[in-house]
Protein backbone atom coordinates (compact mmCIF):
# COMPACT_ATOMS: atom_id res chain seq x y z
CA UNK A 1 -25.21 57.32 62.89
CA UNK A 2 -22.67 55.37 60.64
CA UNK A 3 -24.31 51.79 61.73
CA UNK A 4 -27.73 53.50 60.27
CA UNK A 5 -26.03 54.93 57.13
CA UNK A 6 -25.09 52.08 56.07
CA UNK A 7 -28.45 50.04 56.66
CA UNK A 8 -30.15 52.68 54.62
CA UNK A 9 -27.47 52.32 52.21
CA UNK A 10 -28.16 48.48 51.79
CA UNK A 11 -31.91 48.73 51.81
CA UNK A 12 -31.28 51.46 48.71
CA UNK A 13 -29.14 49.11 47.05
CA UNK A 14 -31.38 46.01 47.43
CA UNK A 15 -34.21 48.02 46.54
CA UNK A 16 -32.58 49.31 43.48
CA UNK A 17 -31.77 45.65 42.65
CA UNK A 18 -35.28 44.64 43.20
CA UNK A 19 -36.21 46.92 40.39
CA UNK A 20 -33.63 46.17 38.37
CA UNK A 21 -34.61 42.59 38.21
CA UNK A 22 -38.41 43.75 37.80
CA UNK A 23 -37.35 45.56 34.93
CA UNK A 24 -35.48 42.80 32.87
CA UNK A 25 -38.34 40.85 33.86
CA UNK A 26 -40.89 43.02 31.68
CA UNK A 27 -38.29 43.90 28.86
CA UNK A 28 -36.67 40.67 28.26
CA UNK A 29 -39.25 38.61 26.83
CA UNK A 30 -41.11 41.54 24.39
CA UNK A 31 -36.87 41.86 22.97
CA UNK A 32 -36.41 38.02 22.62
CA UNK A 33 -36.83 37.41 18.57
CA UNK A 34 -37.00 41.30 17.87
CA UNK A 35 -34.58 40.60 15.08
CA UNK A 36 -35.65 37.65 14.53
CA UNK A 37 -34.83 35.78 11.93
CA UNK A 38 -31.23 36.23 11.37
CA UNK A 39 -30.01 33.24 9.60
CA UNK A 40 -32.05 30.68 7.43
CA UNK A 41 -34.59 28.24 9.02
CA UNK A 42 -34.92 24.94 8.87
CA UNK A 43 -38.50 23.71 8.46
CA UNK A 44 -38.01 19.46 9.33
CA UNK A 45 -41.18 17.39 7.43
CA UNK A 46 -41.73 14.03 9.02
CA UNK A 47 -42.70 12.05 5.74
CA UNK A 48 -41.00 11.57 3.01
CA UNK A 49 -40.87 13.82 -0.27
CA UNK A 50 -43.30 13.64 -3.00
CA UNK A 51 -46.03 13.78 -0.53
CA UNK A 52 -46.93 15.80 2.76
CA UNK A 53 -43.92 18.02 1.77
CA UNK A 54 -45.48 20.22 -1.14
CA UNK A 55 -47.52 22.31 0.69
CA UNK A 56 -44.73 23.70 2.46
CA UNK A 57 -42.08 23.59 -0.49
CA UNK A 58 -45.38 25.88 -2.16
CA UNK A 59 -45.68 28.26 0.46
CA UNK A 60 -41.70 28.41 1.03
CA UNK A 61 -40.67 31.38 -1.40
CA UNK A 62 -43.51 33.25 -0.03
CA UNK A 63 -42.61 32.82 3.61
CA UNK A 64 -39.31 33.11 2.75
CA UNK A 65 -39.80 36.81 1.83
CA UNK A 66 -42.23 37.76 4.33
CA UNK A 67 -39.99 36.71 7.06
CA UNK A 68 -36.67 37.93 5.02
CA UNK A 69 -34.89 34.71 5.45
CA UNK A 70 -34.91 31.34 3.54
CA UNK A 71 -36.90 28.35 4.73
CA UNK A 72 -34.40 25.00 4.43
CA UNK A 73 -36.66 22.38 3.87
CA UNK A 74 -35.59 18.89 5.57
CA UNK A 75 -37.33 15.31 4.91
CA UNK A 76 -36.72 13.30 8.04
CA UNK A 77 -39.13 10.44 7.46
CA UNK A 78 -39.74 7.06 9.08
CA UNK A 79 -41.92 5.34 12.21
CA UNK A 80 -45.18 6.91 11.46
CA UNK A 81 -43.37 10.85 11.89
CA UNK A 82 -42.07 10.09 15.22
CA UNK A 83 -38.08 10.62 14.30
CA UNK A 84 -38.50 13.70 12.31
CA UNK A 85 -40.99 15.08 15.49
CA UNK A 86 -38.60 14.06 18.38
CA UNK A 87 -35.85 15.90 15.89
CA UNK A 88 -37.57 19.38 16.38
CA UNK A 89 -39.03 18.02 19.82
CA UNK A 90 -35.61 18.27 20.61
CA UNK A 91 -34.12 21.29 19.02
CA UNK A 92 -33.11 24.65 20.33
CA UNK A 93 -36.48 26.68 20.95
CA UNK A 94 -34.76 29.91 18.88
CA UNK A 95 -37.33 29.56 16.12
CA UNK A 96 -34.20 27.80 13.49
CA UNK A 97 -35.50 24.50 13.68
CA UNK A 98 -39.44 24.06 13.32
CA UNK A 99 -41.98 21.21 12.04
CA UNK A 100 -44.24 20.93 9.70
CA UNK A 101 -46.58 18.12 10.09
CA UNK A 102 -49.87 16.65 10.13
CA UNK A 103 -51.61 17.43 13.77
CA UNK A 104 -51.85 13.76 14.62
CA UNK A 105 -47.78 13.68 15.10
CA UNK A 106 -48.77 15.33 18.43
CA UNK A 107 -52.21 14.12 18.81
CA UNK A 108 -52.80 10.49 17.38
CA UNK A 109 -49.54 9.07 16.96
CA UNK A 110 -48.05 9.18 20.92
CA UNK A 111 -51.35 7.54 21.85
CA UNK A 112 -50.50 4.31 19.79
CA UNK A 113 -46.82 4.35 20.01
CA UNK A 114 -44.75 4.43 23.34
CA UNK A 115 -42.43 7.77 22.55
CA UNK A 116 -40.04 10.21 24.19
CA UNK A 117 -42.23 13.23 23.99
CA UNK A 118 -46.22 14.02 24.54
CA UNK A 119 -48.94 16.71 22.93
CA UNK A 120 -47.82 19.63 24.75
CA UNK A 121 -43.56 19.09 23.70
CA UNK A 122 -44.44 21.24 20.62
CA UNK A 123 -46.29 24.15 20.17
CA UNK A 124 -48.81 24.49 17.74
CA UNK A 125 -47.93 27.99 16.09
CA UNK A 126 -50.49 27.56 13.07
CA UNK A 127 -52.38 25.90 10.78
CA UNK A 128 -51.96 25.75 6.89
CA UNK A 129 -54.20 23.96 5.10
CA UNK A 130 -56.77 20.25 6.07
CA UNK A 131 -56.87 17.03 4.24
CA UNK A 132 -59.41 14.58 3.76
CA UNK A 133 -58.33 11.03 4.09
CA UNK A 134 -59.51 8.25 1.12
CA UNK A 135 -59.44 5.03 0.78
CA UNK A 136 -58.33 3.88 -3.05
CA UNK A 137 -57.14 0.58 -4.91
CA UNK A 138 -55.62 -0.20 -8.40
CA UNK A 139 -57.71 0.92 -11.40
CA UNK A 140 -57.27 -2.83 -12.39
CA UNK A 141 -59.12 -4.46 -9.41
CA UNK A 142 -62.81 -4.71 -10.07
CA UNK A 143 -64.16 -3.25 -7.03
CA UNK A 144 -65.99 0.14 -7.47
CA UNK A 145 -67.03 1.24 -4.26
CA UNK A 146 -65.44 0.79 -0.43
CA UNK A 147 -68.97 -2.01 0.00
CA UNK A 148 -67.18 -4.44 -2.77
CA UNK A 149 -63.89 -4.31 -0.65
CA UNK A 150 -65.69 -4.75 2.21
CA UNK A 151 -67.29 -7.89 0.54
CA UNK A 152 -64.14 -9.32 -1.14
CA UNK A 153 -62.61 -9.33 2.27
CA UNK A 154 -65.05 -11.10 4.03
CA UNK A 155 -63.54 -14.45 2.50
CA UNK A 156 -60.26 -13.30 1.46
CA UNK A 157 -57.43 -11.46 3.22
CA UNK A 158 -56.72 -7.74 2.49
CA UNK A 159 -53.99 -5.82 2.98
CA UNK A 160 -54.04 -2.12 3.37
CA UNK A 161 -51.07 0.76 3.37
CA UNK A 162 -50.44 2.90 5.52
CA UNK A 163 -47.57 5.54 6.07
CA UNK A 164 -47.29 4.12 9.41
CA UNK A 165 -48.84 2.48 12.39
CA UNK A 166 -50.49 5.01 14.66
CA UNK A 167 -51.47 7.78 12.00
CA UNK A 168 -54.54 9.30 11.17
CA UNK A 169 -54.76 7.03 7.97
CA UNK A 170 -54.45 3.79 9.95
CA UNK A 171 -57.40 4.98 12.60
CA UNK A 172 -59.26 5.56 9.77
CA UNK A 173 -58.60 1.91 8.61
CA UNK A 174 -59.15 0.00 11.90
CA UNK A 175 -62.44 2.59 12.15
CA UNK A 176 -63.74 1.16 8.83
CA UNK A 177 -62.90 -2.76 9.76
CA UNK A 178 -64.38 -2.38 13.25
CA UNK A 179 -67.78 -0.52 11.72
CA UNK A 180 -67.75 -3.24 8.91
CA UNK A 181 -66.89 -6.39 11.11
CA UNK A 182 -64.24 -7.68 9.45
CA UNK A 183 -60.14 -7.08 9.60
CA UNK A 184 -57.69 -5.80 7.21
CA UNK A 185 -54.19 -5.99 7.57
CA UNK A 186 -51.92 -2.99 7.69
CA UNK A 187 -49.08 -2.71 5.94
CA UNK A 188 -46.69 0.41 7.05
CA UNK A 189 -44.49 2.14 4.65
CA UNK A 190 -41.55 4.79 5.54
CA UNK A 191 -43.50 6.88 2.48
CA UNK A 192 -46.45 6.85 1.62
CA UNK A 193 -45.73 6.74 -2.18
CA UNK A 194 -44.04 3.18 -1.12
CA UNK A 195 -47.28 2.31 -0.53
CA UNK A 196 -48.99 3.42 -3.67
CA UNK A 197 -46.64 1.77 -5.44
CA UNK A 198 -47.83 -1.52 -4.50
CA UNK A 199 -50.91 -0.78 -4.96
CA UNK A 200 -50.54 -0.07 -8.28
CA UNK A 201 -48.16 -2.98 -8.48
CA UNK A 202 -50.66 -5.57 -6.86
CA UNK A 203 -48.71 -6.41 -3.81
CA UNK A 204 -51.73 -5.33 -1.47
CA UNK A 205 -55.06 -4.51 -1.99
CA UNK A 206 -55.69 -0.51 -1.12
CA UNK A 207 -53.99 2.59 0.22
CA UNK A 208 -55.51 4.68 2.35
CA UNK A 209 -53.95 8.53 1.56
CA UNK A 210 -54.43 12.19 1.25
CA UNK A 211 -55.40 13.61 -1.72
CA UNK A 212 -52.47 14.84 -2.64
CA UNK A 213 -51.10 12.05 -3.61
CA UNK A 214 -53.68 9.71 -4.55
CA UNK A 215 -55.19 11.98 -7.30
CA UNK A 216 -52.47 12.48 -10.16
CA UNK A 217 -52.79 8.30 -9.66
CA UNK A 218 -56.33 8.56 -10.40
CA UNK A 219 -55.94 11.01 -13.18
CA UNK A 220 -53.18 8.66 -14.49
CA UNK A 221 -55.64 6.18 -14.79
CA UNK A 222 -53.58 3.71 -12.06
CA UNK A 223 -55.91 3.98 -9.28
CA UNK A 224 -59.77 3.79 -8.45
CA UNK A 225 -60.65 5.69 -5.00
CA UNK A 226 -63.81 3.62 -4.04
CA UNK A 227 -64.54 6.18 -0.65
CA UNK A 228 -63.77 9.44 1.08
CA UNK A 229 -63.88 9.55 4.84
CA UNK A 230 -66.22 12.35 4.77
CA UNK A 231 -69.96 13.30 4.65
CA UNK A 232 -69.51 15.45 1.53
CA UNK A 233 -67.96 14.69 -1.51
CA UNK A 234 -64.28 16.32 -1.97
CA UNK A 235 -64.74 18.99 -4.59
CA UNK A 236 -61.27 18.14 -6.06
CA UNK A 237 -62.84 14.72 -6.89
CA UNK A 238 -66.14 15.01 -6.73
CA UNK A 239 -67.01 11.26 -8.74
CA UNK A 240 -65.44 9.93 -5.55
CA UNK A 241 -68.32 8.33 -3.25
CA UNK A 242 -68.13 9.22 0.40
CA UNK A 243 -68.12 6.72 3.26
CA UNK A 244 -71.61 8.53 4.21
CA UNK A 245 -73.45 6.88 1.43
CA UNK A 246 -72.17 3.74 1.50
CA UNK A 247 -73.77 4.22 4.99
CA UNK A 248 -71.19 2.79 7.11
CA UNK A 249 -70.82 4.08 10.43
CA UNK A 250 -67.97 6.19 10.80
CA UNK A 251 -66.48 9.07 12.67
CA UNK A 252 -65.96 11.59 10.98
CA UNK A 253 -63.86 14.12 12.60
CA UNK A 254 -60.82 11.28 11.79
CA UNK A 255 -61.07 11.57 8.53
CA UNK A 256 -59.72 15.18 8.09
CA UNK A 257 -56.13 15.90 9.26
CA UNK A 258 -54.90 19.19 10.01
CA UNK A 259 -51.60 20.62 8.94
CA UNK A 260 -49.38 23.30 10.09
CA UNK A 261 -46.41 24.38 11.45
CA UNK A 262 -45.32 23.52 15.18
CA UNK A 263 -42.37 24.87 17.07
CA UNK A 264 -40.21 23.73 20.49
CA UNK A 265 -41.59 23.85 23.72
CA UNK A 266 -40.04 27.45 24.89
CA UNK A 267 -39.80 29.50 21.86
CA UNK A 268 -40.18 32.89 22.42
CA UNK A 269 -43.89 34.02 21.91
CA UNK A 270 -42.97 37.03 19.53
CA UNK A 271 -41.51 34.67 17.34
CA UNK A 272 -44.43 32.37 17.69
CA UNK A 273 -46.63 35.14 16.55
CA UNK A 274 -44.20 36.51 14.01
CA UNK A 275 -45.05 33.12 12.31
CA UNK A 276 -48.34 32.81 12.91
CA UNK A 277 -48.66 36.18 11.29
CA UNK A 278 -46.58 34.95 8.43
CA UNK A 279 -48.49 31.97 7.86
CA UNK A 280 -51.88 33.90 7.64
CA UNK A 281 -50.41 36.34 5.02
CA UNK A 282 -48.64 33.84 2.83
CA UNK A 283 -52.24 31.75 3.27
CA UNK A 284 -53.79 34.52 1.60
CA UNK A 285 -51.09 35.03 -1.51
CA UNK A 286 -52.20 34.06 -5.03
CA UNK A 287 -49.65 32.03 -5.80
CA UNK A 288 -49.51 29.99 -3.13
CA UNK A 289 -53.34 29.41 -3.78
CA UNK A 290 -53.03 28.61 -7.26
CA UNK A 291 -50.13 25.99 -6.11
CA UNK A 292 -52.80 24.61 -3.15
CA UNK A 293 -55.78 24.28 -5.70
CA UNK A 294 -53.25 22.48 -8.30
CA UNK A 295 -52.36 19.50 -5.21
CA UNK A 296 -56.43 19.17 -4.14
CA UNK A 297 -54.86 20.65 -0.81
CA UNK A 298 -57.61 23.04 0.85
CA UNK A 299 -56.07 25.98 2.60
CA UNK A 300 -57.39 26.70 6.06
CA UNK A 301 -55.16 28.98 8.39
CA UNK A 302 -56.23 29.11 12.33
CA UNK A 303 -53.89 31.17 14.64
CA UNK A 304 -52.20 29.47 17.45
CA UNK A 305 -55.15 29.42 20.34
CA UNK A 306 -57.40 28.36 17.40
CA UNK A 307 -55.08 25.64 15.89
CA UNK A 308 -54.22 24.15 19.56
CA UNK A 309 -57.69 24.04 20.75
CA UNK A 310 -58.73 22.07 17.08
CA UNK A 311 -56.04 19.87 17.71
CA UNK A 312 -57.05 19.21 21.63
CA UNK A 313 -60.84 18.45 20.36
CA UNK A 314 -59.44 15.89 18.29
CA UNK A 315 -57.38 14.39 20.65
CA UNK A 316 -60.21 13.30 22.79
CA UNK A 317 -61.61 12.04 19.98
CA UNK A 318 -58.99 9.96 19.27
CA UNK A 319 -58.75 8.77 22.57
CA UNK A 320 -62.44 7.72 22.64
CA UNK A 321 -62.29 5.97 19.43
CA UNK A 322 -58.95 4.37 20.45
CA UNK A 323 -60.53 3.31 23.67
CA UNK A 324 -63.97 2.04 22.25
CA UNK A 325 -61.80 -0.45 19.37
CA UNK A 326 -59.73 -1.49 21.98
CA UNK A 327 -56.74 -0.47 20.25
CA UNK A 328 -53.30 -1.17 22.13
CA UNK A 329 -50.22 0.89 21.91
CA UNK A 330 -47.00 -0.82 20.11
């Protein structure tokens, strides 16, 4: 009788552990990030300032108080975003360190650079807002549309910035040269305002940028943006000609660039969806509009399914464009 006691007794007490574990199985990962956040955050920007970084310093205050804690906002520029990626790529997945960057950090740039991390090393929590990508050269230069550039470098050599080798602005670049049969060379800058400088200071021929940062140029009289990699006109510079009717081939999914905010590999999903929820509301504040529509930047929020599977469709564009060109990785 005692032998079968204490077999009964051991089956109870495994059987009680068994649902024990079951237990913290189901509870554990709906608590992770309940109080979440507890300490300011630390939002790392690949670029450097003046550029890329003023959508999120816009939407900051606003985040700030929807989440209840400050966003730190870090510039860790330099090799075409790859060091300030790998930074968060590498970070603590406890929702303090996150990225904000253009989608081709995860989906353009590891397919032309050998790096220490791939697509799925960061998740894609949401999107913010989409560029459009345009090609522009000093005010001075007497070329008035992207077929006079096209011309001019037919016999001469032409240099073009970039904010680094790899991005979304260089595809759109080596796109342009392949579809117009002739070659530019690329000149990479840690910032992209490095390379609107000299542009405006005639040390190469065109930049190509966001509009962002090309605009208060053109307003300022410096600069002349002779296309837009689109098939519509940008409606924050709508004298701007599009690469459509200069009817040159192009594709034209790379010339828009999403942007949003991207977070460890491993971070909880409630705080992945606190975020995402925070993102859509500040989206959707006044101010933060009113700052947007002042930098030409169009706000466009998708959730995390919708922002990973935008960002996946581009990919294998990229890859089929990248493959077609022949384009090798450096």
């Amino acid at each position: 009788m005692k032998k079968r006691s204490v077999g009964l007794g051991l089956e109870l007490v495994a059987s009680f552990s068994i649902a024990i574990l079951i237990l913290a199985i189901c509870i554990v990962p709906s608590s992770l990030g309940a109080g979440y956040p507890e300490a300011p955050i630390t939002m790392v920007v690949p670029y450097g300032p003046g550029g890329v970084d003023r959508d999120i310093r816009a939407m900051a205050p606003t985040l700030g108080k929807i989440l209840g804690q400050p966003l730190v906002i870090e510039n860790r520029a330099g090799a075409g975003s790859s060091i300030g990626t790998y930074y968060v790529v590498q970070a603590k997945p406890d929702g303090y360190t996150l990225l904000f960057a253009a989608g081709t950090a995860l989906n353009l740039v590891p397919l032309m650079t050998d790096l220490p991390y791939k697509f799925d090393d960061l998740i894609p929590i949401a999107s913010t807002s989409s560029q459009i990508q345009m090609l522009a050269v000093s005010a001075n230069t007497p070329w008035k549309t992207v077929r006079d550039l096209i011309e001019y470098g037919k016999k001469n050599p032409v240099k073009i910035g970039i904010s680094g080798f790899g991005t979304s602005v260089h595809i759109c670049g080596e796109i342009l040269a392949h579809a117009s049969n002739i070659k530019f060379a690329f000149v990479p800058y840690k910032s992209i305002m490095e390379a609107i400088t000299a542009v405006i200071g005639g040390h190469i021929e065109g930049v190509i940028s966001m509009p962002q940062t090309v605009i208060p140029q053109v307003k300022g009289g410096k600069l002349r943006v002779i296309t837009v990699f689109s098939s519509e006109r940008f409606p924050f510079l709508s004298e701007a000609p599009t690469i459509k009717e200069a009817r040159i081939p192009f594709e034209m999914e790379a010339g828009k660039t999403w942007f949003g905010i991207f977070a460890p590999k491993g971070t909880p999903p409630p705080i992945c969806d606190k975020w995402s929820e925070a993102v859509r509301k500040a989206i959707n504040d006044k101010e933060v509009l009113s700052s947007f529509e002042k930098m030409a930047t169009i706000a466009e929020f998708q959730n995390q399914k919708e922002f990973k599977a935008s960002l996946e469709k581009q990919l294998a564009m990229y890859q089929r464009v990248i493959d077609k060109m022949g384009l090798k990785k450096k």
